[in-house]
N, C-alpha and C. Protein backbone atom coordinates (compact mmCIF):
# COMPACT_ATOMS: atom_id res chain seq x y z
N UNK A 1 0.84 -1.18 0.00
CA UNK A 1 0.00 0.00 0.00
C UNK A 1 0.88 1.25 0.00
N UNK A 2 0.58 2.46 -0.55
CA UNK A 2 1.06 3.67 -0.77
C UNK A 2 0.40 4.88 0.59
N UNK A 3 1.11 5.42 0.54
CA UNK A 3 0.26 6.63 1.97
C UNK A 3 -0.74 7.36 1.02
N UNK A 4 -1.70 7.32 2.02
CA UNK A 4 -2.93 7.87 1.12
C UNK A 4 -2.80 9.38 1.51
N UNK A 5 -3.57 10.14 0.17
CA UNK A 5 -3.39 11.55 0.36
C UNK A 5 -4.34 11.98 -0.51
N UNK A 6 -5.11 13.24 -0.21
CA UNK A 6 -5.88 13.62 -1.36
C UNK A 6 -5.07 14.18 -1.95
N UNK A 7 -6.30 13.47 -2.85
CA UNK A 7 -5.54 14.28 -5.06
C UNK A 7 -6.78 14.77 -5.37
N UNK A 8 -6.41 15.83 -6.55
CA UNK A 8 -7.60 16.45 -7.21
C UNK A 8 -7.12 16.04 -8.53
N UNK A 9 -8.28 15.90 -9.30
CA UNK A 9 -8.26 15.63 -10.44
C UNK A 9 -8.04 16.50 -11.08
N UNK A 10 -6.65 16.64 -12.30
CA UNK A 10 -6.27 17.22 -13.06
C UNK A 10 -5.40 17.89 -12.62
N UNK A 11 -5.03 17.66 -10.95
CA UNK A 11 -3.44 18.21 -10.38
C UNK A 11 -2.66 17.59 -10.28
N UNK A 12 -1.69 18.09 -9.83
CA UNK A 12 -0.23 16.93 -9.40
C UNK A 12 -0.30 16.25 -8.50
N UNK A 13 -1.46 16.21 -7.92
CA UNK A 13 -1.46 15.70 -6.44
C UNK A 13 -2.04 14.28 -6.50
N UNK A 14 -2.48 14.03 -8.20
CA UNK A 14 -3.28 13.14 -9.01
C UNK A 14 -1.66 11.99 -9.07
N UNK A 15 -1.07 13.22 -10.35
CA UNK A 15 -0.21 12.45 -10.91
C UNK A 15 0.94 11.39 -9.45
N UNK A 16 1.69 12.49 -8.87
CA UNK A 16 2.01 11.64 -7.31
C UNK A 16 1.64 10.73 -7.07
N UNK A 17 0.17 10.65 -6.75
CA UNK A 17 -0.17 9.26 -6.08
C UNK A 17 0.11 8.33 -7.63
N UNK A 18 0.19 8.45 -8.54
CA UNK A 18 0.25 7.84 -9.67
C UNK A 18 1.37 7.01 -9.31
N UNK A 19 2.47 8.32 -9.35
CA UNK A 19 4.20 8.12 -9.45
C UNK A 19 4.37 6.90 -8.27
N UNK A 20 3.99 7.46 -6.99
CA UNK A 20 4.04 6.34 -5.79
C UNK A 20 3.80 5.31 -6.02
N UNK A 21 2.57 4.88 -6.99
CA UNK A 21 2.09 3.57 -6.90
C UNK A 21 2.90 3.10 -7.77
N UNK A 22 3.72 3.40 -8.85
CA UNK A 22 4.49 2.91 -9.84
C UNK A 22 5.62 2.20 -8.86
N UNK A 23 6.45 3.51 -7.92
CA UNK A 23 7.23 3.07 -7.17
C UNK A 23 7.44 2.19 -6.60
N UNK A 24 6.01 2.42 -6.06
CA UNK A 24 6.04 1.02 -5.26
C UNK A 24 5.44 -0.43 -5.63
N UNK A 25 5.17 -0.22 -6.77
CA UNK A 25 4.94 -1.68 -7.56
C UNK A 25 5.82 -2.26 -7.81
N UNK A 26 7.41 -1.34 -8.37
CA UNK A 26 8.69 -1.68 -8.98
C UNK A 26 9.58 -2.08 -7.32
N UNK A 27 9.25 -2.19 -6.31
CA UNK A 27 9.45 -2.57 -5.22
C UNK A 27 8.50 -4.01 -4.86
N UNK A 28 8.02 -4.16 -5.35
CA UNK A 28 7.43 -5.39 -5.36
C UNK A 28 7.50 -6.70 -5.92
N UNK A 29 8.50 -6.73 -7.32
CA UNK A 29 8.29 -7.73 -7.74
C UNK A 29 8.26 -7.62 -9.23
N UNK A 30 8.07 -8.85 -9.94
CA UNK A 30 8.17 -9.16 -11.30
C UNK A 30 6.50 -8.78 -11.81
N UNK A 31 6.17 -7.96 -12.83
CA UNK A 31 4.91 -7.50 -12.99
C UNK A 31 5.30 -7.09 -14.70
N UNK A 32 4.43 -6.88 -15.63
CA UNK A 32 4.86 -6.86 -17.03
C UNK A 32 4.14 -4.91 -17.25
N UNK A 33 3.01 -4.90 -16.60
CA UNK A 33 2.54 -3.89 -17.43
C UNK A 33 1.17 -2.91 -16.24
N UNK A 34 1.57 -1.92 -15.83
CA UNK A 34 0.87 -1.06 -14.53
C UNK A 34 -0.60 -0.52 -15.34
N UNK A 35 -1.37 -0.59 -15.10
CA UNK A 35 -2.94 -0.53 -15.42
C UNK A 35 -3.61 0.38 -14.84
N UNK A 36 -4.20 1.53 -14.91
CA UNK A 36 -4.84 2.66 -14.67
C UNK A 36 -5.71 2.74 -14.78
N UNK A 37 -6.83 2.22 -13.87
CA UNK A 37 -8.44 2.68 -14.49
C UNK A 37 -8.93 3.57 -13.20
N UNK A 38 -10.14 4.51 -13.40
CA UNK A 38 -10.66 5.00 -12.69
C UNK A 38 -11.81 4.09 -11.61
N UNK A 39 -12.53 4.44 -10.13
CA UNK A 39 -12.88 3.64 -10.09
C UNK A 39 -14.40 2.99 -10.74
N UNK A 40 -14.87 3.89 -11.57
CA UNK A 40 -15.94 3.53 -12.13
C UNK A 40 -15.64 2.85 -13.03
N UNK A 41 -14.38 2.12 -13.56
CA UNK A 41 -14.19 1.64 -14.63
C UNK A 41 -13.89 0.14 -14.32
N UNK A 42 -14.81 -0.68 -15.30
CA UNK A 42 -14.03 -2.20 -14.77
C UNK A 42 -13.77 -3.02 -16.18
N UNK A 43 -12.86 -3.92 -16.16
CA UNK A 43 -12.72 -4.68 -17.46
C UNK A 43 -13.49 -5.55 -17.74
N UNK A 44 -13.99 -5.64 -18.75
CA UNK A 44 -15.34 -6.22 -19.66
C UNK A 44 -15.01 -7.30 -19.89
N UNK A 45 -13.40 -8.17 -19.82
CA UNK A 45 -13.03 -9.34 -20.24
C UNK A 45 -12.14 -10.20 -19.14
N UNK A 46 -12.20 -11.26 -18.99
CA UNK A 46 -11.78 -12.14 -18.23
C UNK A 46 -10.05 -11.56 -18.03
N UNK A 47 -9.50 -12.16 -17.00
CA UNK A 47 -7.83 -11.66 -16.35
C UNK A 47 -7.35 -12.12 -17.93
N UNK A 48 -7.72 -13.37 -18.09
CA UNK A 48 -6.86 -14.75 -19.12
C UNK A 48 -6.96 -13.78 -20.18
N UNK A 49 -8.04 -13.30 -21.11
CA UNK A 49 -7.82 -12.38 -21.95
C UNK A 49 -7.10 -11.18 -21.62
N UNK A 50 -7.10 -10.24 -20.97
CA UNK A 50 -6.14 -9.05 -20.85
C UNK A 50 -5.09 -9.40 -20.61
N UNK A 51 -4.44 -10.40 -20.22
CA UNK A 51 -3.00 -11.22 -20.37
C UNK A 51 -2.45 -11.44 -21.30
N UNK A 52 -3.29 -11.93 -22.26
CA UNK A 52 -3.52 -12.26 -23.40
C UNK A 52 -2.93 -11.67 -24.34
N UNK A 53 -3.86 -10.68 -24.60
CA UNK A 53 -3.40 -9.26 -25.57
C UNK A 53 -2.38 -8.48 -24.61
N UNK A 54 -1.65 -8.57 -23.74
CA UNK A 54 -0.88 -7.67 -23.36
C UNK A 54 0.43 -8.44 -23.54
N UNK A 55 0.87 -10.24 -23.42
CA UNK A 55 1.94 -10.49 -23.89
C UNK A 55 1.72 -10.10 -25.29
N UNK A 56 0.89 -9.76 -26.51
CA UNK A 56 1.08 -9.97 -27.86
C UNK A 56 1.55 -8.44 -28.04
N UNK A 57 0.87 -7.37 -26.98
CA UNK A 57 1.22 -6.22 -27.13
C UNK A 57 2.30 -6.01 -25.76
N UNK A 58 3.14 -7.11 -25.83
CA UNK A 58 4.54 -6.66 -24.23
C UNK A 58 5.10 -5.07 -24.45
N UNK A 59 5.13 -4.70 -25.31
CA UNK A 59 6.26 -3.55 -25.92
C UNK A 59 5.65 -2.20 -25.95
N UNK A 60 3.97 -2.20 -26.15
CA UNK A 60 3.90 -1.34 -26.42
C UNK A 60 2.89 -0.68 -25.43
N UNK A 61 2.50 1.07 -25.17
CA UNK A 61 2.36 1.38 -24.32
C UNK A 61 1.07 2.47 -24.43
N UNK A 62 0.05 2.34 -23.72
CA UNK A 62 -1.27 2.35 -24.20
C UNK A 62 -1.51 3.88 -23.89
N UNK A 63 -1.53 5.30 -23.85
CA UNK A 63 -1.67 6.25 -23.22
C UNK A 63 -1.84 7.25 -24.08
N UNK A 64 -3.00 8.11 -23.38
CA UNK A 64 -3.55 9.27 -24.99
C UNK A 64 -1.97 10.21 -24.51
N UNK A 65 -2.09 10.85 -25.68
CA UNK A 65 -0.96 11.46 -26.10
C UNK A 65 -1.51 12.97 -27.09
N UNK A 66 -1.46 13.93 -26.87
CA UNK A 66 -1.75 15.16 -27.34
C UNK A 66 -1.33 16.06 -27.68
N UNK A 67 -0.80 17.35 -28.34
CA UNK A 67 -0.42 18.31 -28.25
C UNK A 67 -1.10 18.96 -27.79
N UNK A 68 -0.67 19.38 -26.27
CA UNK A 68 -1.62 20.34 -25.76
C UNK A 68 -1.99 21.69 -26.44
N UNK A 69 -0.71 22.55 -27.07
CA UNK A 69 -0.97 23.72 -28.04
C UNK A 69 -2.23 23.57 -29.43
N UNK A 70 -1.71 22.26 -29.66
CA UNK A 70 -2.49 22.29 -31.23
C UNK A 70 -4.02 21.60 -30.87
N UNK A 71 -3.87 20.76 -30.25
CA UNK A 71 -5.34 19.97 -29.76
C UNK A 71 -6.40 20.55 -28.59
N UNK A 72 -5.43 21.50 -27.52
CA UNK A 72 -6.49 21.77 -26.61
C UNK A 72 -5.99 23.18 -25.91
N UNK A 73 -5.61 24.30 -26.73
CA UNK A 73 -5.23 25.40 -26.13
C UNK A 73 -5.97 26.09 -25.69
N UNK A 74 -7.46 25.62 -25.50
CA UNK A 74 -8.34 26.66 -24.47
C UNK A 74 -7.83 25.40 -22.49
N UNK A 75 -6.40 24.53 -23.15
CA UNK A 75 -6.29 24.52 -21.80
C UNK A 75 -4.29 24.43 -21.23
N UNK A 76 -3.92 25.83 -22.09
CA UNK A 76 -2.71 26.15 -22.19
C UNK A 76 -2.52 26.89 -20.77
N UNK A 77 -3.41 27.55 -20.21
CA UNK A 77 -3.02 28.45 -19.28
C UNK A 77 -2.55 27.71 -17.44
N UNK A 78 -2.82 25.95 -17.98
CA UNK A 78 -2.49 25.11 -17.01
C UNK A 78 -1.08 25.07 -16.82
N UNK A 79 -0.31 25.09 -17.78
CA UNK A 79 1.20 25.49 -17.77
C UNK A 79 1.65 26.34 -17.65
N UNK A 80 1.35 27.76 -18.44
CA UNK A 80 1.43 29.31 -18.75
C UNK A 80 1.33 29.66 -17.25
N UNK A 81 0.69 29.69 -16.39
CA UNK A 81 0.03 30.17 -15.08
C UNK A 81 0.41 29.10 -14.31
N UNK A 82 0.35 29.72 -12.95
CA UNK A 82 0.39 29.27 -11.14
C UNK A 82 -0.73 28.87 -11.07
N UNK A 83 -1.10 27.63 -10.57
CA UNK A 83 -2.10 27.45 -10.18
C UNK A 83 -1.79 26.96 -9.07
N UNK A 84 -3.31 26.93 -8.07
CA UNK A 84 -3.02 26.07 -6.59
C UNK A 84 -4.06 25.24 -6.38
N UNK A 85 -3.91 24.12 -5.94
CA UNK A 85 -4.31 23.08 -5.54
C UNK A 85 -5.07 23.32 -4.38
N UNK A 86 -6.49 23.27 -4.32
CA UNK A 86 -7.46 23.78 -3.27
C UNK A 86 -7.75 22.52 -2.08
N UNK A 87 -8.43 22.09 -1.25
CA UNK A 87 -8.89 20.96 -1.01
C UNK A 87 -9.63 20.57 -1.80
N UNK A 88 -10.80 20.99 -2.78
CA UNK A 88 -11.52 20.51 -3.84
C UNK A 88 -11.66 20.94 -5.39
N UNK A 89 -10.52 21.73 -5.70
CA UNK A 89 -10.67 22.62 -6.59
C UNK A 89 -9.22 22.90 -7.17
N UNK A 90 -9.14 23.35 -8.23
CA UNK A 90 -7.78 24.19 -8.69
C UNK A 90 -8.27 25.46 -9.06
N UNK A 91 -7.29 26.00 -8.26
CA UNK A 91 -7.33 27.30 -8.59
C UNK A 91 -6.15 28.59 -9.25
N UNK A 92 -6.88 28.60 -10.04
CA UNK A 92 -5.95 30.04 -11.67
C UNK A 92 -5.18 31.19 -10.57
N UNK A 93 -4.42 31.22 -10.79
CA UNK A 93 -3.95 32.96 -10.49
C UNK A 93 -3.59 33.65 -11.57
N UNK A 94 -3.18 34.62 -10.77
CA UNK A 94 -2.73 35.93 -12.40
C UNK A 94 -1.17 35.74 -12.63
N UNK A 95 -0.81 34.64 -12.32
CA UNK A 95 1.06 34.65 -12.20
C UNK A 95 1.26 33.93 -13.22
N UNK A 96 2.19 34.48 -14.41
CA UNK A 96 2.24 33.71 -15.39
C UNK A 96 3.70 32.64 -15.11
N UNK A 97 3.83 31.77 -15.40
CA UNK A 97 5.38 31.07 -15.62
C UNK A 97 6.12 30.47 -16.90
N UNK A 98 6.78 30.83 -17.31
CA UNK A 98 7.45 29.95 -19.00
C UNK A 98 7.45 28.48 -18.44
N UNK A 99 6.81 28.02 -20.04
CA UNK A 99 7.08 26.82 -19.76
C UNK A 99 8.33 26.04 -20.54
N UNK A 100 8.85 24.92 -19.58
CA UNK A 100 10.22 24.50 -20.27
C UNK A 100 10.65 24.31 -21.59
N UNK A 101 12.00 25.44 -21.31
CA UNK A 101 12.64 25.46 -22.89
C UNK A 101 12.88 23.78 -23.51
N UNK A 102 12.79 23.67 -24.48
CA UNK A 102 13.14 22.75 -25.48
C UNK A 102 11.85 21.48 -24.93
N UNK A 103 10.69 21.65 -24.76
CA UNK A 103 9.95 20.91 -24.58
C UNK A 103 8.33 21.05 -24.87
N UNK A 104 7.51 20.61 -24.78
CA UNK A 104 6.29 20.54 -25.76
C UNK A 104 5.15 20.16 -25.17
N UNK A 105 4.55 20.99 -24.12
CA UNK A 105 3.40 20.35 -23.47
C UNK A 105 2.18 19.49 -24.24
N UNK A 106 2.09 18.01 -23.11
CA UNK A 106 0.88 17.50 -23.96
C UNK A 106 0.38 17.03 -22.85
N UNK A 107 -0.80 16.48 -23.18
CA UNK A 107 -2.31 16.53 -22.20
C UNK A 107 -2.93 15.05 -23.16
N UNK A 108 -3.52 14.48 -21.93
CA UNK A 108 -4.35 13.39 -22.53
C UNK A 108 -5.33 13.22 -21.09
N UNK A 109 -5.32 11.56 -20.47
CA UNK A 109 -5.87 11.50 -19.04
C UNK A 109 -4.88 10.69 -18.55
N UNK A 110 -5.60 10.13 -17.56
CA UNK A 110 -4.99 9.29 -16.20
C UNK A 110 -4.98 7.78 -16.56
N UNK A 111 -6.22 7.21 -17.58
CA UNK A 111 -6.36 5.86 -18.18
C UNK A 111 -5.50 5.49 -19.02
N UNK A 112 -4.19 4.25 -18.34
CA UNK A 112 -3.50 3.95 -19.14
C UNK A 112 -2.90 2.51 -18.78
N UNK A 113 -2.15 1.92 -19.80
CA UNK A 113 -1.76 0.82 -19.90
C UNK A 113 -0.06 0.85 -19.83
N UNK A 114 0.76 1.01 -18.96
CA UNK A 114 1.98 0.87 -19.24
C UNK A 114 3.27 0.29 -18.86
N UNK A 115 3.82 -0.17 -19.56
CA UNK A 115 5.02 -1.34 -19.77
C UNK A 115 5.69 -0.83 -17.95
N UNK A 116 6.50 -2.20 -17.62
CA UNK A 116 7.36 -1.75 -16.69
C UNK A 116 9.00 -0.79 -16.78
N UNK A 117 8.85 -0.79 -17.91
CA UNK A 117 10.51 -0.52 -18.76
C UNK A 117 9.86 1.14 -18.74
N UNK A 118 8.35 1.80 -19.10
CA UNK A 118 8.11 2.99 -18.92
C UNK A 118 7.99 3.75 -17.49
N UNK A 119 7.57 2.89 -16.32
CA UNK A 119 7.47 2.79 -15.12
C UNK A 119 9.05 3.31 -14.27
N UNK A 120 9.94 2.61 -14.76
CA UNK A 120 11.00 2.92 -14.33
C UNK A 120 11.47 3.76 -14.61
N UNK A 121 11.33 4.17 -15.81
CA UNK A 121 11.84 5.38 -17.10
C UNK A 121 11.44 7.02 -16.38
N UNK A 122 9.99 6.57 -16.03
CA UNK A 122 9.49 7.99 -15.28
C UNK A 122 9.67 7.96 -14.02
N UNK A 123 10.23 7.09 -13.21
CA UNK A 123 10.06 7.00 -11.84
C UNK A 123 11.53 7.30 -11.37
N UNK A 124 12.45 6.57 -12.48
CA UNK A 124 13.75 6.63 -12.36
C UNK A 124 14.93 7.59 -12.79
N UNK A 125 14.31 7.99 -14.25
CA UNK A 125 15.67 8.70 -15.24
C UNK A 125 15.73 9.93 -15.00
N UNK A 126 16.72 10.61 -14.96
CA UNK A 126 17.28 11.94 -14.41
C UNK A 126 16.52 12.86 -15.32
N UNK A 127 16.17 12.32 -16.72
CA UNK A 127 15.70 13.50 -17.36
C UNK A 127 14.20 13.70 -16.91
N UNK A 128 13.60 12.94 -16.09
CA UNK A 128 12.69 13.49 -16.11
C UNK A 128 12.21 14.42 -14.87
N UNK A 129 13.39 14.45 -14.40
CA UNK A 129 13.21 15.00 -13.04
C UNK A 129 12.56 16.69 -13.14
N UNK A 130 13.41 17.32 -14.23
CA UNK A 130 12.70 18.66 -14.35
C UNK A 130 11.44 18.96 -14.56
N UNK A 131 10.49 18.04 -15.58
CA UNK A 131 9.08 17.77 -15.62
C UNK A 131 9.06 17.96 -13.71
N UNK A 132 9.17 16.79 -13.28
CA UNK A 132 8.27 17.10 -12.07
C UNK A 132 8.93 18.53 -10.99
N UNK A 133 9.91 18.65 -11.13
CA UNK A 133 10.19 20.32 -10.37
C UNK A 133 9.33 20.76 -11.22
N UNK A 134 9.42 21.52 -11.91
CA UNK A 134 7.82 22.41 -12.92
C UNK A 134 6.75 22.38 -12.25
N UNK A 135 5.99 20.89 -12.17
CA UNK A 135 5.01 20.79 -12.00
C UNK A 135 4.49 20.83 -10.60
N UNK A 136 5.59 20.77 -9.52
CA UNK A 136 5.52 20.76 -8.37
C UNK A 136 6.02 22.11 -7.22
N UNK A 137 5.89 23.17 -8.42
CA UNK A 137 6.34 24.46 -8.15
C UNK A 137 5.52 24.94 -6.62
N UNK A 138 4.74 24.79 -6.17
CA UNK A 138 3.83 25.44 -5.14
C UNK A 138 3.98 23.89 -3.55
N UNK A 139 4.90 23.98 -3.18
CA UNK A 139 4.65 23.07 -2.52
C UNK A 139 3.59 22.65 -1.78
N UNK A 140 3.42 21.77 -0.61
CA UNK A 140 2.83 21.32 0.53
C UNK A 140 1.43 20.96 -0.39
N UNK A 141 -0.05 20.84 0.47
CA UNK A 141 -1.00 21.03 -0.32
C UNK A 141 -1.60 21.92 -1.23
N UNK A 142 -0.79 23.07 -1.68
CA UNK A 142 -1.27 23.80 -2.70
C UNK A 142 -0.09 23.81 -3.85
N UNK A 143 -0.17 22.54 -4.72
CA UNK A 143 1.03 21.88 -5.37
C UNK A 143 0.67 22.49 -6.67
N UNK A 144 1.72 22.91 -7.80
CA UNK A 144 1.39 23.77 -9.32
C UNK A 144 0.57 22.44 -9.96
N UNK A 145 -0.54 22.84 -10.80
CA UNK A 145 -1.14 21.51 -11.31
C UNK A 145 -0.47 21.45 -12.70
N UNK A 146 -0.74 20.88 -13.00
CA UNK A 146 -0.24 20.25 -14.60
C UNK A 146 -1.70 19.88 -15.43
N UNK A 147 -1.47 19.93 -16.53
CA UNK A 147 -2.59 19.56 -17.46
C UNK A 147 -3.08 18.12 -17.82
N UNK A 148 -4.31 17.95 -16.76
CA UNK A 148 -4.57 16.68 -16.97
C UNK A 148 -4.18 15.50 -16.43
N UNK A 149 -3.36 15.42 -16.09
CA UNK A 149 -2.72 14.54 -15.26
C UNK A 149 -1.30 14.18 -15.71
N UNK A 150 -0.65 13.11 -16.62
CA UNK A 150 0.26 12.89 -16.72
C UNK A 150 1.76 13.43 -17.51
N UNK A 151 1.49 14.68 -17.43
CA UNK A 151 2.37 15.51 -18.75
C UNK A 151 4.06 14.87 -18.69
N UNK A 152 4.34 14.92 -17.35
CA UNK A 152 6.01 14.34 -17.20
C UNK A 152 6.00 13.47 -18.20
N UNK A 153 5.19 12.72 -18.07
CA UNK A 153 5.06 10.90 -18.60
C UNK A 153 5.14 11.45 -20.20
N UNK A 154 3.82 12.35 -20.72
CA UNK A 154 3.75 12.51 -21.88
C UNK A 154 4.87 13.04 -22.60
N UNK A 155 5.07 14.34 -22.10
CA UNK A 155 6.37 15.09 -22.36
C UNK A 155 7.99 14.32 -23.23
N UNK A 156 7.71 13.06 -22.59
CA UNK A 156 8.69 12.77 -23.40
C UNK A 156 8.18 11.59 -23.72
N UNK A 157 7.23 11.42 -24.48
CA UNK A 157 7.25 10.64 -25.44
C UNK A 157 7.88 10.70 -26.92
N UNK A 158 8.29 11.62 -27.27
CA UNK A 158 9.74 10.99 -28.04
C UNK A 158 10.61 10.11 -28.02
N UNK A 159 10.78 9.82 -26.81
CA UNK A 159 11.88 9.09 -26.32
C UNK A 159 10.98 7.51 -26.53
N UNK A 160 9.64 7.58 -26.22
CA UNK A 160 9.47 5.91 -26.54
C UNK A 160 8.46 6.39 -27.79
N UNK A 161 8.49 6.88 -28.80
CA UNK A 161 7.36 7.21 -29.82
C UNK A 161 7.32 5.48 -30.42
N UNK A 162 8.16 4.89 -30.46
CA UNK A 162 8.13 3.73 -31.53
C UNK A 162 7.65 2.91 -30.58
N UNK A 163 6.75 2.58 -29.59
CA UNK A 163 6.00 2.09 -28.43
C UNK A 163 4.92 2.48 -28.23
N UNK A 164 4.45 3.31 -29.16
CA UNK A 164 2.95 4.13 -28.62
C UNK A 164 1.74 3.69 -29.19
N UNK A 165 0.91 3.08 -28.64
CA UNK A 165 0.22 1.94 -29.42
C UNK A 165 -1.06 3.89 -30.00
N UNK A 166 -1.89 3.34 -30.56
CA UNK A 166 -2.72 4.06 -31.21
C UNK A 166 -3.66 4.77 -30.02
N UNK A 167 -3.73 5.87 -29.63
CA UNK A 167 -4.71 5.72 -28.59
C UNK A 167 -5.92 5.92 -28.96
N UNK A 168 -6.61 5.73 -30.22
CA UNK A 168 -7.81 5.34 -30.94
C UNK A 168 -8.14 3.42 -30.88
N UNK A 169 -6.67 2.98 -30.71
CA UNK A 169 -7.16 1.54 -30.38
C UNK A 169 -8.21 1.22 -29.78
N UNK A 170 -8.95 0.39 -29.59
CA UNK A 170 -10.09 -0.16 -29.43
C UNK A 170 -9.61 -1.46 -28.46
N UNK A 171 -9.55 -1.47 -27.25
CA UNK A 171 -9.11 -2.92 -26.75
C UNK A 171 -10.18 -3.55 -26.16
N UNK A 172 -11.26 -2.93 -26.15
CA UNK A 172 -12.82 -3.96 -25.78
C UNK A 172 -12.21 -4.78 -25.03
N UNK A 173 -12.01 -4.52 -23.60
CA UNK A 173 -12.18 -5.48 -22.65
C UNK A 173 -12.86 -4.68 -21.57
């Protein structure tokens, strides 16, 4: 188990408990692929099938992927701006901040399918450490939110683009 903490949806306080649970899965043991559903969400198909299709798909890594500029810039000002993390709410200020040179905000959700080799990648590699300083600009409970939830993760998908399964796929389970 991970220390429980409130998160708000669409803050960092989301993504964290995310990061933790990765952590501490990769502290646990031999596991192929970390699974993200909300709790209203349940799988439509037996364990034996989602096993199934996930050794045939071992490699590749299930997660919407966006350009936040080109696909959803009525929600640019999540980066552009300070925001704070309310007990139930995020909240805008008037403080603008640049967002990181040589990098490319993107936005998708929290529902995802991903390899252990990506798990470590974000939990572990030095480059991604600046993503989360950014995003974690406002400490304690009023933490800077990020767009949507997983941008660190997204942010560099360059680095695994040849792993990115379709996120129009259809996996009906």
């Amino acid at each position: 188990m991970i220390r429980s903490e409130k998160a708000i949806w669409g803050g960092y306080s989301l993504v964290d408990a995310e990061l933790r649970g990765m952590e501490r899965l990769l502290e646990m043991g031999e596991w192929s692929h970390f699974i993200n559903l909300s709790g209203q969400d349940f799988p439509l198909q037996p364990q034996k099938q989602i096993m199934a299709f996930l050794e045939v798909n071992a490699d590749r890594e299930f997660i919407k992927v966006l350009n936040q500029d080109m696909d959803r810039p009525d929600t640019m000002h999540r980066v552009s701006e300070y925001v704070i993390e309310l007990d139930q709410s995020i909240q805008r200020t008037a403080r603008s901040r640049p967002f990181l040179t040589d990098a490319t905000p993107y936005i998708g959700n929290q529902w995802m399918i991903v390899t252990r080799a990506f798990c470590e990648f974000v939990c572990g590699d030095p480059s991604v450490d600046r993503y989360k300083v950014f995003l974690r600009k406002n400490a304690d409970r009023r933490r800077g939110v990020l767009p949507d939830g997983e941008d660190e993760l997204r942010d560099r998908k360059r680095d695994y683009q040849r792993r990115f399964a379709d996120d129009r796929l259809d996996c009906r389970w």
